[in-house]
C-alpha atoms as a PDB file:
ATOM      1  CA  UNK A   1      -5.682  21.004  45.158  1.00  0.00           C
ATOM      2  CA  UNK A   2      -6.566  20.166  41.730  1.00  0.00           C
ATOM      3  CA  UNK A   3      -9.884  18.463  40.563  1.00  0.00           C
ATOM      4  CA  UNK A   4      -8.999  15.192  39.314  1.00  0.00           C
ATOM      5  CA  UNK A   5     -12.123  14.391  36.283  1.00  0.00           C
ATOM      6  CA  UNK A   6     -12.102  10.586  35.616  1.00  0.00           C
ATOM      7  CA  UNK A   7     -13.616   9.885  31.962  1.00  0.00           C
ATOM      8  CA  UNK A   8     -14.895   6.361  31.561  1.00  0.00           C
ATOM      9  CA  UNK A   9     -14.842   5.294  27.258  1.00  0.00           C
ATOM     10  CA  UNK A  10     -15.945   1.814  26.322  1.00  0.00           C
ATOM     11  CA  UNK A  11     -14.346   0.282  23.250  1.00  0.00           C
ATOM     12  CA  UNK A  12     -13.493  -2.588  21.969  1.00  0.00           C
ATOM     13  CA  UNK A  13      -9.665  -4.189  22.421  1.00  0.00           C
ATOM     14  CA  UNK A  14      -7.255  -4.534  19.918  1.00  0.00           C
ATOM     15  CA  UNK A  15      -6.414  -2.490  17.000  1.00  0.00           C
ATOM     16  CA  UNK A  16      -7.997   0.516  15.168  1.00  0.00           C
ATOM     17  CA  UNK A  17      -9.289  -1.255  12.257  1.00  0.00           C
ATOM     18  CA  UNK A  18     -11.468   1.100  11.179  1.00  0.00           C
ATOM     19  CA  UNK A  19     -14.594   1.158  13.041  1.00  0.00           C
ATOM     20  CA  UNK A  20     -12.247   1.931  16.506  1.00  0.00           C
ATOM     21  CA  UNK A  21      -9.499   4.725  14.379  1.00  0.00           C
ATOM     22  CA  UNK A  22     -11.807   7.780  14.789  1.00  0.00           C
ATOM     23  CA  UNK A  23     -12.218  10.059  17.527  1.00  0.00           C
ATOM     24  CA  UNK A  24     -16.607  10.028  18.013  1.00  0.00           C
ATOM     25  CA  UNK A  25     -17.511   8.744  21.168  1.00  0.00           C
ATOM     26  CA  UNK A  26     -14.798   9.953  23.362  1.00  0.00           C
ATOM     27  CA  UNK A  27     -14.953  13.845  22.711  1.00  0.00           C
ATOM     28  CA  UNK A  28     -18.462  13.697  24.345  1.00  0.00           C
ATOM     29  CA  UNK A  29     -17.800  11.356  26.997  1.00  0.00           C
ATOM     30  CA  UNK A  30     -14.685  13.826  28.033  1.00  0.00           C
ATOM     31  CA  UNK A  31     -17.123  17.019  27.620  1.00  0.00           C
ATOM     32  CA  UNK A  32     -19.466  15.263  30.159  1.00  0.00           C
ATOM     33  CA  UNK A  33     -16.850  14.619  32.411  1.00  0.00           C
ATOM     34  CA  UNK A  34     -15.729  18.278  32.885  1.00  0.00           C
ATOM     35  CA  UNK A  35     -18.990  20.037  32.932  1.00  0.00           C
ATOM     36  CA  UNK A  36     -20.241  17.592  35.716  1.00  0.00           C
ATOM     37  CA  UNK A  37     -16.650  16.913  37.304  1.00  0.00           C
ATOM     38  CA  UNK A  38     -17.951  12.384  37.493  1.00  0.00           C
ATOM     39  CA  UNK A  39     -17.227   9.577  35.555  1.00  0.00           C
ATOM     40  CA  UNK A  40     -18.500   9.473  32.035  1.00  0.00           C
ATOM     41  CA  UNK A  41     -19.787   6.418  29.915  1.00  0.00           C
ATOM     42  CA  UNK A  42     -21.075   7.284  26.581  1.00  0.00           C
ATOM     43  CA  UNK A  43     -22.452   4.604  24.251  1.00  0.00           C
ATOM     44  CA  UNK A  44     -23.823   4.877  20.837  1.00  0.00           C
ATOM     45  CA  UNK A  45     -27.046   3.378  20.072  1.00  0.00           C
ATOM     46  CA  UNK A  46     -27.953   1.766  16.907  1.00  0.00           C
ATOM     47  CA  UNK A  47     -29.213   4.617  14.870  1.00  0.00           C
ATOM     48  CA  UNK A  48     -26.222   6.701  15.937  1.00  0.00           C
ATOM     49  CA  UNK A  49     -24.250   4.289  14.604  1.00  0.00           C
ATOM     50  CA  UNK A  50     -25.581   3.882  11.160  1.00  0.00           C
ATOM     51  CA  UNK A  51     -26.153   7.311  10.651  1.00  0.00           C
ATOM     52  CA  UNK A  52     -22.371   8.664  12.233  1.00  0.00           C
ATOM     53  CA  UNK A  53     -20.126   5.772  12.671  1.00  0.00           C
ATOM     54  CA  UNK A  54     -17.230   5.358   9.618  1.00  0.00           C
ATOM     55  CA  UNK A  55     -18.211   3.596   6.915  1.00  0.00           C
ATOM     56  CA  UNK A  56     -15.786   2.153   4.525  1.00  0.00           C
ATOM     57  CA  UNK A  57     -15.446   4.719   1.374  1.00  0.00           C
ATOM     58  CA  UNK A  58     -16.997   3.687  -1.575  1.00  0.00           C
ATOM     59  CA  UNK A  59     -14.744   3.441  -4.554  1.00  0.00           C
ATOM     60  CA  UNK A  60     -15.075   3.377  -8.051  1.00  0.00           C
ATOM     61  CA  UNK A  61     -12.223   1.874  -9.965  1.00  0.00           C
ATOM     62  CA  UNK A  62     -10.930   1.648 -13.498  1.00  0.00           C
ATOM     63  CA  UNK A  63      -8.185  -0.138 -14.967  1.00  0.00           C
ATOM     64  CA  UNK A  64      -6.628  -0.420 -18.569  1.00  0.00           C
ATOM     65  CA  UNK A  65      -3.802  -2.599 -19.095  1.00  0.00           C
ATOM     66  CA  UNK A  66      -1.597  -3.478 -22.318  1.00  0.00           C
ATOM     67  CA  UNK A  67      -0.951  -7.157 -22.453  1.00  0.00           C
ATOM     68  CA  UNK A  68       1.671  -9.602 -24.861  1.00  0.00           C
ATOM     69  CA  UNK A  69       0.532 -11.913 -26.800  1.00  0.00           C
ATOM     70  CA  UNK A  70       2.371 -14.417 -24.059  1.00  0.00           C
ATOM     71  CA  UNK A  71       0.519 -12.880 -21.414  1.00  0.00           C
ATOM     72  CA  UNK A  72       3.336 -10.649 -19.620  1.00  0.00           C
ATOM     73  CA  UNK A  73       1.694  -7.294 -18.748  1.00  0.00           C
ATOM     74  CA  UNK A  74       3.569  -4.395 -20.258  1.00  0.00           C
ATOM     75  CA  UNK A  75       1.448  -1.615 -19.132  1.00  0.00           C
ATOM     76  CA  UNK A  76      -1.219  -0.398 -16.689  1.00  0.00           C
ATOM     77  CA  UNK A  77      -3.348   2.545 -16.084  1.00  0.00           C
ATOM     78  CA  UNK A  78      -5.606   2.742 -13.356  1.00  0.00           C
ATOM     79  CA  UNK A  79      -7.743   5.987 -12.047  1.00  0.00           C
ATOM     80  CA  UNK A  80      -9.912   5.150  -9.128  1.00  0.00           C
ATOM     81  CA  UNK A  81     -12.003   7.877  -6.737  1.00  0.00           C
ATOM     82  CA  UNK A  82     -12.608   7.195  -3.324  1.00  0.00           C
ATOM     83  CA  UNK A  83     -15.638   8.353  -1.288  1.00  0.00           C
ATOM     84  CA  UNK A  84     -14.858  10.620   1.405  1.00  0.00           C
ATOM     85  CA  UNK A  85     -18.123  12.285   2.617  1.00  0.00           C
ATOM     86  CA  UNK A  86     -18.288  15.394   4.114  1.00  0.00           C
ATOM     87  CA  UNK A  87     -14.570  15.358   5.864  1.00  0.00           C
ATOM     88  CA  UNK A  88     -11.116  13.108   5.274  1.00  0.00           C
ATOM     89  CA  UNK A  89     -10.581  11.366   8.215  1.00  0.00           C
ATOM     90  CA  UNK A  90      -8.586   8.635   6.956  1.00  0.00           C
ATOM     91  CA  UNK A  91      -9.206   8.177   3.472  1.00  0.00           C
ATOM     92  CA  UNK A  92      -6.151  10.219   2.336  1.00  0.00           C
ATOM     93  CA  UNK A  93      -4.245   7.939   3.904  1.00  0.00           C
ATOM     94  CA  UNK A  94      -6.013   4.966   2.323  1.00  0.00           C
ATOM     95  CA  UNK A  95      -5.534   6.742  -1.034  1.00  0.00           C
ATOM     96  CA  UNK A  96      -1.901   7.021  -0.431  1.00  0.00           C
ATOM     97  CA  UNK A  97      -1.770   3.248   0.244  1.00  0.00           C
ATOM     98  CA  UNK A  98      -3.999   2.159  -2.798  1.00  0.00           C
ATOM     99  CA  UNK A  99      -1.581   4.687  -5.037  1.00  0.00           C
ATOM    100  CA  UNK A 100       1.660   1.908  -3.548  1.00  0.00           C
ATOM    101  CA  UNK A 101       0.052  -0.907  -4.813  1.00  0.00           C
ATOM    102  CA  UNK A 102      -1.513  -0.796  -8.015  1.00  0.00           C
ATOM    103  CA  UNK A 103       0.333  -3.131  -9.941  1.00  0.00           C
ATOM    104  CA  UNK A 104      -0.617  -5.438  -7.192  1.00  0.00           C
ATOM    105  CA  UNK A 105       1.789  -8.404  -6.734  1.00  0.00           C
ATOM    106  CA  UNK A 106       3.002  -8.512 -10.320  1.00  0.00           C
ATOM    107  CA  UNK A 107       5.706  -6.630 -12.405  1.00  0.00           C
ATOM    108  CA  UNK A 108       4.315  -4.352 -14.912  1.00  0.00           C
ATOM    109  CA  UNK A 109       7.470  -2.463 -16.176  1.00  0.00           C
ATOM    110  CA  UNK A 110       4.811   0.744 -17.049  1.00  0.00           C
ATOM    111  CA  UNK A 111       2.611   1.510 -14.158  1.00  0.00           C
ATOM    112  CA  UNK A 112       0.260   5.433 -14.677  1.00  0.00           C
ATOM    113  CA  UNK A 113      -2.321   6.312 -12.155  1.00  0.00           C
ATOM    114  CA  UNK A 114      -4.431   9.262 -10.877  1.00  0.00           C
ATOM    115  CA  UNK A 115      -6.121   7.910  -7.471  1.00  0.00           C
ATOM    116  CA  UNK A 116      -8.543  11.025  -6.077  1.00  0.00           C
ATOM    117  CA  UNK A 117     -10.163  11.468  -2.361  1.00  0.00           C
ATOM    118  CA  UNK A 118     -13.405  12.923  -3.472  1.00  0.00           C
ATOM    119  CA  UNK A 119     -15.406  14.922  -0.838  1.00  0.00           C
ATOM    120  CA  UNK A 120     -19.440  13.793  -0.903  1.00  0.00           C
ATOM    121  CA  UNK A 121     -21.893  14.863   1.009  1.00  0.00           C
ATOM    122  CA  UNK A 122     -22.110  11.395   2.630  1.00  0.00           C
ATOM    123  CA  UNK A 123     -21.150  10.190   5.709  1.00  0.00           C
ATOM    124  CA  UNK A 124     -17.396  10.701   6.523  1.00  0.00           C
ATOM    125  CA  UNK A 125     -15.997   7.494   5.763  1.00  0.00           C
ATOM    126  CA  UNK A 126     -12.621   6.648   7.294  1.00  0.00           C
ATOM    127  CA  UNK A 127      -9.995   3.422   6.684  1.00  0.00           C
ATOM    128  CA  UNK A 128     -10.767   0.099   7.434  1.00  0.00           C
ATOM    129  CA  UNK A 129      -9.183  -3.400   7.107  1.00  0.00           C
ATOM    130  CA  UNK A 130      -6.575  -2.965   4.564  1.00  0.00           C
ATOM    131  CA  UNK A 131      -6.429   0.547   4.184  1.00  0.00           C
ATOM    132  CA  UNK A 132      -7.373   1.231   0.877  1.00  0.00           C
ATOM    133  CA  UNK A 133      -5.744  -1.870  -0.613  1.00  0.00           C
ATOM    134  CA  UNK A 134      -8.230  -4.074  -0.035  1.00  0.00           C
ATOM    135  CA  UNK A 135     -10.642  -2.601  -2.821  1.00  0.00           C
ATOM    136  CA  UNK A 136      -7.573  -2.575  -5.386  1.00  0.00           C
ATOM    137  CA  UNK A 137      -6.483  -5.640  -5.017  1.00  0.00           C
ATOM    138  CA  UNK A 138     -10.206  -7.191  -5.673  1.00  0.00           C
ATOM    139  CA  UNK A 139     -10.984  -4.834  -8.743  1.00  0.00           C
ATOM    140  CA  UNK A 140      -6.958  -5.859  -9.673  1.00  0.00           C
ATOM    141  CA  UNK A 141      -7.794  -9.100  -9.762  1.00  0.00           C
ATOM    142  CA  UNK A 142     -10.903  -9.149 -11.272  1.00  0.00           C
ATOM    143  CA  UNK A 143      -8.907  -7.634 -13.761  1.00  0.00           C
ATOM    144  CA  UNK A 144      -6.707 -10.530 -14.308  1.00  0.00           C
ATOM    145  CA  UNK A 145      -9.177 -13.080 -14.788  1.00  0.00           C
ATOM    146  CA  UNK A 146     -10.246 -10.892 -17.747  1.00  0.00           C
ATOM    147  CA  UNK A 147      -7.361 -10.763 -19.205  1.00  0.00           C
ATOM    148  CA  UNK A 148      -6.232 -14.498 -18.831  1.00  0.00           C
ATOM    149  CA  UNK A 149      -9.405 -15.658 -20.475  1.00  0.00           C
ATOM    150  CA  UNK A 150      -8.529 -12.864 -23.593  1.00  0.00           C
ATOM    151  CA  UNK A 151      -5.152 -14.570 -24.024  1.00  0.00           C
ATOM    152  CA  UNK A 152      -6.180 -17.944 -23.439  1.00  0.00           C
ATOM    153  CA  UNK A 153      -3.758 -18.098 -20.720  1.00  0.00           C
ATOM    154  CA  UNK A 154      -4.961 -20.086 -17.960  1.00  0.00           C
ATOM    155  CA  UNK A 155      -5.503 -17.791 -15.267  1.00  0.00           C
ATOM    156  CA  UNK A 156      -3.142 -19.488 -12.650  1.00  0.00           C
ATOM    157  CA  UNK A 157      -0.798 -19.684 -15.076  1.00  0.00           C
ATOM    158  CA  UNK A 158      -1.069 -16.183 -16.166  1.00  0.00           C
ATOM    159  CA  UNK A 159      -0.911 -14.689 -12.631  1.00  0.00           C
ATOM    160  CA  UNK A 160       2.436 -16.986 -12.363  1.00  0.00           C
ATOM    161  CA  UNK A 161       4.029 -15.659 -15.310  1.00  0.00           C
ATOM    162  CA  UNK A 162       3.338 -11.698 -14.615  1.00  0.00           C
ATOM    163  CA  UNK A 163       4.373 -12.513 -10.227  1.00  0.00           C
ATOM    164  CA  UNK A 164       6.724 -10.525  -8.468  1.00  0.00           C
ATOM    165  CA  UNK A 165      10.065 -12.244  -8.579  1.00  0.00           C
ATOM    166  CA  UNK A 166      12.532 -10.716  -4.997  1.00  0.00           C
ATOM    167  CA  UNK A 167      14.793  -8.447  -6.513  1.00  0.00           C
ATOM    168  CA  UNK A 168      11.687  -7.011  -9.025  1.00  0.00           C
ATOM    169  CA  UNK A 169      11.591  -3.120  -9.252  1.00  0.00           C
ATOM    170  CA  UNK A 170       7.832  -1.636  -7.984  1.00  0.00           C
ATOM    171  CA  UNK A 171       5.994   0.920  -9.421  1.00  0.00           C
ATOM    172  CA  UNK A 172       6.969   2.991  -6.944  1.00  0.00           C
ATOM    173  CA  UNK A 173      10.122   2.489  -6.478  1.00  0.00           C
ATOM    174  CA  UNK A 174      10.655  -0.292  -3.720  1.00  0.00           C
ATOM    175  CA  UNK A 175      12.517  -3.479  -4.140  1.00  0.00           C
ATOM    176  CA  UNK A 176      10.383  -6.069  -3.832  1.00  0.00           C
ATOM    177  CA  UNK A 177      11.456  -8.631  -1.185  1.00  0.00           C
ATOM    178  CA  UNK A 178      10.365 -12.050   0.800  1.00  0.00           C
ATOM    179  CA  UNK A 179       7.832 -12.141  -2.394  1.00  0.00           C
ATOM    180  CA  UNK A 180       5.488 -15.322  -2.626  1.00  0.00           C
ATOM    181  CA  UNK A 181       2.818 -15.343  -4.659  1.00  0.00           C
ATOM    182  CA  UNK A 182       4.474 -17.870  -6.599  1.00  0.00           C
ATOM    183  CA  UNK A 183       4.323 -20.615  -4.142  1.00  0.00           C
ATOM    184  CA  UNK A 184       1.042 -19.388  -2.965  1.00  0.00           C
ATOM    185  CA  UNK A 185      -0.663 -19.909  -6.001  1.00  0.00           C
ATOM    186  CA  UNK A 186       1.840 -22.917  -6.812  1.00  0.00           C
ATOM    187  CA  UNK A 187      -0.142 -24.530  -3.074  1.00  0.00           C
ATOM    188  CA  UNK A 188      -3.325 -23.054  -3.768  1.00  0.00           C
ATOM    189  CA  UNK A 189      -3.347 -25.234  -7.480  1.00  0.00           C
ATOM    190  CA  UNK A 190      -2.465 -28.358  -5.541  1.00  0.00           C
ATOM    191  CA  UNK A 191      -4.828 -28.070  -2.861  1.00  0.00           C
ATOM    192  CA  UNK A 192      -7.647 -27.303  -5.058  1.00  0.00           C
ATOM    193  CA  UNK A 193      -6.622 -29.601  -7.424  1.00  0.00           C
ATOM    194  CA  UNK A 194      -6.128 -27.444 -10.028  1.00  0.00           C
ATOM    195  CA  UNK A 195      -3.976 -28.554 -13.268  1.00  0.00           C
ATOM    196  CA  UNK A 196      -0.552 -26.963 -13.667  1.00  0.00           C
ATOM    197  CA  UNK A 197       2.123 -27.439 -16.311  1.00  0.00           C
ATOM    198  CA  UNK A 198       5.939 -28.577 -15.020  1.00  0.00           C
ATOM    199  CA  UNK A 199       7.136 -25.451 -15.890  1.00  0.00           C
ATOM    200  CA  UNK A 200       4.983 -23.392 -13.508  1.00  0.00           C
ATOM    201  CA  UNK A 201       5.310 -26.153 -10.457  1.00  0.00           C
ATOM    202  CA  UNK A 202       9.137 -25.672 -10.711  1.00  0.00           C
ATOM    203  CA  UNK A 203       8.636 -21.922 -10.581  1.00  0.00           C
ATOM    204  CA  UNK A 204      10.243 -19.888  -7.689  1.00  0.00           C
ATOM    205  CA  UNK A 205       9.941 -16.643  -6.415  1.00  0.00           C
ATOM    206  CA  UNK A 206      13.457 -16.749  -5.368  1.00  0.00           C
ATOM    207  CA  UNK A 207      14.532 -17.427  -9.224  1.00  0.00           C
ATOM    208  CA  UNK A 208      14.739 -14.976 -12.211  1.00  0.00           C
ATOM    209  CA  UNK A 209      14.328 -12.005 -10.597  1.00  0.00           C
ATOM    210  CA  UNK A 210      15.609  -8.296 -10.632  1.00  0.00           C
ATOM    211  CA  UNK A 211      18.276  -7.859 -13.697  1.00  0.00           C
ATOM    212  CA  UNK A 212      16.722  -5.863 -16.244  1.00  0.00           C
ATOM    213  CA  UNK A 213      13.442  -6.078 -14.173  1.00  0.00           C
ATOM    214  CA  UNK A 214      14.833  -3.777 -11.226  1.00  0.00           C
ATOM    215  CA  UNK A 215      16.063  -1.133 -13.443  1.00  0.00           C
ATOM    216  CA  UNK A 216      14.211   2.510 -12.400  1.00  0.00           C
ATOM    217  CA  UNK A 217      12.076   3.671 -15.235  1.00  0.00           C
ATOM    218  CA  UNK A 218      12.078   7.536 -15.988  1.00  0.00           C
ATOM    219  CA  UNK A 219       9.213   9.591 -15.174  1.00  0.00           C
ATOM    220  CA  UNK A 220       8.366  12.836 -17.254  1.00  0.00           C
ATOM    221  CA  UNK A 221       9.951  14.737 -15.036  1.00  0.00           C
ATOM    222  CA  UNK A 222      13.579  13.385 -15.450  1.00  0.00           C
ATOM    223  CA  UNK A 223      15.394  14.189 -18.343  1.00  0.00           C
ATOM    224  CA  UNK A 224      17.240  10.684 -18.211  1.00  0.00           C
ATOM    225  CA  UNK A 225      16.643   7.387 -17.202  1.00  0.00           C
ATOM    226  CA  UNK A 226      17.643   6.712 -13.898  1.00  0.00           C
ATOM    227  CA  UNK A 227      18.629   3.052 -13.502  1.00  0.00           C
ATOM    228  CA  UNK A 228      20.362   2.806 -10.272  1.00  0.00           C
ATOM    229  CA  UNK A 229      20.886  -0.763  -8.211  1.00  0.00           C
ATOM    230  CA  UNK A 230      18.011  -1.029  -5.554  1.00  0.00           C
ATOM    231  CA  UNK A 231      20.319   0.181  -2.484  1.00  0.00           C
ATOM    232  CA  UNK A 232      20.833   3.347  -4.459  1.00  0.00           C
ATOM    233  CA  UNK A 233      17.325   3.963  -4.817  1.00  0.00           C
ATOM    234  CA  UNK A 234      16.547   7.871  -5.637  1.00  0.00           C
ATOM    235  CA  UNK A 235      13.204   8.851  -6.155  1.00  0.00           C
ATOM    236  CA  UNK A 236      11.452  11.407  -8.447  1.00  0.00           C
ATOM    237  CA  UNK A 237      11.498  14.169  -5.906  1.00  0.00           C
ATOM    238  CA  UNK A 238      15.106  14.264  -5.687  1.00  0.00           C
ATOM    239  CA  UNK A 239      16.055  17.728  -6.148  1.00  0.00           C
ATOM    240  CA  UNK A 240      19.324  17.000  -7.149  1.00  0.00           C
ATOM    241  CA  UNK A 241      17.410  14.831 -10.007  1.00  0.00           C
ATOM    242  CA  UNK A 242      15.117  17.640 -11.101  1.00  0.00           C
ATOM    243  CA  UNK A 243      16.678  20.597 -10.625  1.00  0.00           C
ATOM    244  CA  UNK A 244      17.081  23.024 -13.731  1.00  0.00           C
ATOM    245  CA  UNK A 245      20.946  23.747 -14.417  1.00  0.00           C
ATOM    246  CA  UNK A 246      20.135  27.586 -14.219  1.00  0.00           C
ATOM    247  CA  UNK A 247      18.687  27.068 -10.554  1.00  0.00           C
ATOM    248  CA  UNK A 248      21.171  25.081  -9.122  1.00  0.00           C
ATOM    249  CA  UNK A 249      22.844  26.483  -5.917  1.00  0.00           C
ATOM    250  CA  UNK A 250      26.324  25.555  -5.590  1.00  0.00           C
ATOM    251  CA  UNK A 251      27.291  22.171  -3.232  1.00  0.00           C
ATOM    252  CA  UNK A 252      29.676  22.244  -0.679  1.00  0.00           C
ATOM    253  CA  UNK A 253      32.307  19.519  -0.577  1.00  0.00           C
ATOM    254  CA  UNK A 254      31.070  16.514   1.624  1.00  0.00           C
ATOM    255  CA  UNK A 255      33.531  15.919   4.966  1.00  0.00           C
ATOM    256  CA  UNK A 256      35.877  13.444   4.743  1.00  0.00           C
ATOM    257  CA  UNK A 257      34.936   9.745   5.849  1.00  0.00           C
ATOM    258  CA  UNK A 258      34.915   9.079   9.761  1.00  0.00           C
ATOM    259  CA  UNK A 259      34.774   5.426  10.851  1.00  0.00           C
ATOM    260  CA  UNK A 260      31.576   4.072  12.144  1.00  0.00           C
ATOM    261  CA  UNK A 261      30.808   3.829  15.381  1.00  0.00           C
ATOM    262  CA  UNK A 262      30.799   0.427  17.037  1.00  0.00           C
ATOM    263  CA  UNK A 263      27.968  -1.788  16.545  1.00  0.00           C
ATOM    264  CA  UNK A 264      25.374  -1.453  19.622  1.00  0.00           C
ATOM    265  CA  UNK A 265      23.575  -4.432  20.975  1.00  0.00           C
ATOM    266  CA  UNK A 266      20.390  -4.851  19.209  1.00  0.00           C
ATOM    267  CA  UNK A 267      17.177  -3.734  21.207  1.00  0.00           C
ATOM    268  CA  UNK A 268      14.719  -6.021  22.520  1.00  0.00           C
ATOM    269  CA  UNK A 269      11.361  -6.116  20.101  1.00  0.00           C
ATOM    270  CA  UNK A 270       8.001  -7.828  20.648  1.00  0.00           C
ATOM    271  CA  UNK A 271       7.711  -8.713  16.794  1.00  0.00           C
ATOM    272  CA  UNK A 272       9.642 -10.415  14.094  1.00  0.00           C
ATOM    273  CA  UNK A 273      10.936  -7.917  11.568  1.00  0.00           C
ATOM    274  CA  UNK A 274       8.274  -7.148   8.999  1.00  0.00           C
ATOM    275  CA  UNK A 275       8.771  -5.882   5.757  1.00  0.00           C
ATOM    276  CA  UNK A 276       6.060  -3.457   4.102  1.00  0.00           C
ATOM    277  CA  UNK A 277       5.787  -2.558   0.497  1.00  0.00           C
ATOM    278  CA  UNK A 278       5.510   1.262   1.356  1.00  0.00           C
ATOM    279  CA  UNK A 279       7.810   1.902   4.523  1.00  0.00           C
ATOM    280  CA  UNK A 280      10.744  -0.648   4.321  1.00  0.00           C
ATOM    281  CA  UNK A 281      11.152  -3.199   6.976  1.00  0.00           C
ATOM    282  CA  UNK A 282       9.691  -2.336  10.455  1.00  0.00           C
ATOM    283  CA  UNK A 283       9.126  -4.197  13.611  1.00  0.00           C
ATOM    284  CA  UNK A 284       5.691  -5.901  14.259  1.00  0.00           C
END
């Protein structure tokens, strides 16, 4: 009959969030259990903690943007490193995540950037709340107080004026939907008092979007412009977009149509259906 090895690991409930996403504790606490065949509980003290538990990764940001004399942002480059220490644990997927949203919440037609995971010899940091947005979005808009006050653009104003608009074409190629930051900051100004102009109060984020604002810009590695409507979204590593004439492998002809199947009942779900910036809409 075979021994049955019961490993106790204490943790908090709820999500990863960082400080709960890594895998320290519970290798050791598992160990123990085999080698003396009875319940382990393994706790880290203090010290252990500061000196092994994730940290969030330090980050060092810089942005340069290109800005109208109105105040609409035309342009933005942005490299930023992120501390990793001594391994990756999450922070390559917190550098994928910053990459997704460097324009932040606002249209900039011209978006460059060069995000890097650099390896330290530091304590392995991994990804906390927000996930590698949270830093970006702070240095982002830090960024746009700056430039507000060198337009002379009040800075409410200004972040109305360069908002995401539904229909509005991101940086990386996602329609932006169920945007808001228009009545956000439109409720924010009220509550705080804040003076507005008409013309920003009767702002939507529903209005005077997409158009010209959700073509596709080219990349360098497309010899055209691609400006296809968002639910014919291709992206950059497209083969059939990329592909050299003289190392192109013939196609063969797609099957004729067949009729969709009939529409199944929808599945039960816990959530309301979320939409996210980087993976389309999802369940909670």
């Amino acid at each position: 009959m075979p021994h049955i090895v019961k490993s106790t690991i204490l943790d908090a409930p709820g999500g990863g969030f960082g400080g709960k996403v890594d895998t320290l504790t519970e290798p050791l606490a598992i160990l123990g259990a085999m080698l003396t065949g009875r319940p382990v509980r393994y706790l880290f003290g203090r010290e252990e903690e500061m000196q092994y538990g994730p940290p969030r990764g330090a980050e060092r940001i810089y942005i340069k943007d290109g800005v109208r004399r109105d105040g609409h942002i035309t342009a933005r480059q942005v490299r930023c490193y992120f501390d990793s220490g001594a391994y990756t644990r999450l922070s390559s997927y917190a550098v994928v995540k910053c990459a997704a949203h460097l324009p932040g919440p606002y249209t900039i037609p011209n978006v460059y950037g060069d995000i890097y995971c650099v390896f330290t010899n530091r304590t392995p940091a991994t990804a906390m709340r927000g996930f590698g947005v949270t830093g970006m979005d702070f240095a982002i808009e830090c960024q746009m107080d700056k430039l507000a006050h060198l337009t002379g653009i009040d800075p409410m104003e200004f972040r109305l004026i360069n908002a995401y608009r539904d229909g509005d074409m991101k940086a990386h190629r996602r329609e932006a939907k169920n945007t808001a930051l228009i009545e956000c900051v439109q409720v924010a100004a009220e509550k705080a008092k804040w003076p507005l102009r008409e013309e920003f109060k009767r702002m939507s984020s529903r209005k005077d979007g997409g158009g010209i604002r959700a073509e596709i810009s080219p990349t360098p590695r497309e010899s055209v412009a691609l400006r296809a409507a968002p639910a014919q979204q291709r992206t950059s590593y497209d083969r059939g977009l990329t592909v050299p004439a003289h190392d192109q492998r013939p196609v063969a002809p797609s099957p004729p149509p067949v009729a969709p199947p009939p529409p199944q009942p929808a599945a039960p779900s816990h959530g309301a259906t979320r939409f996210s910036s980087v993976f389309g809409t999802r369940r909670r």
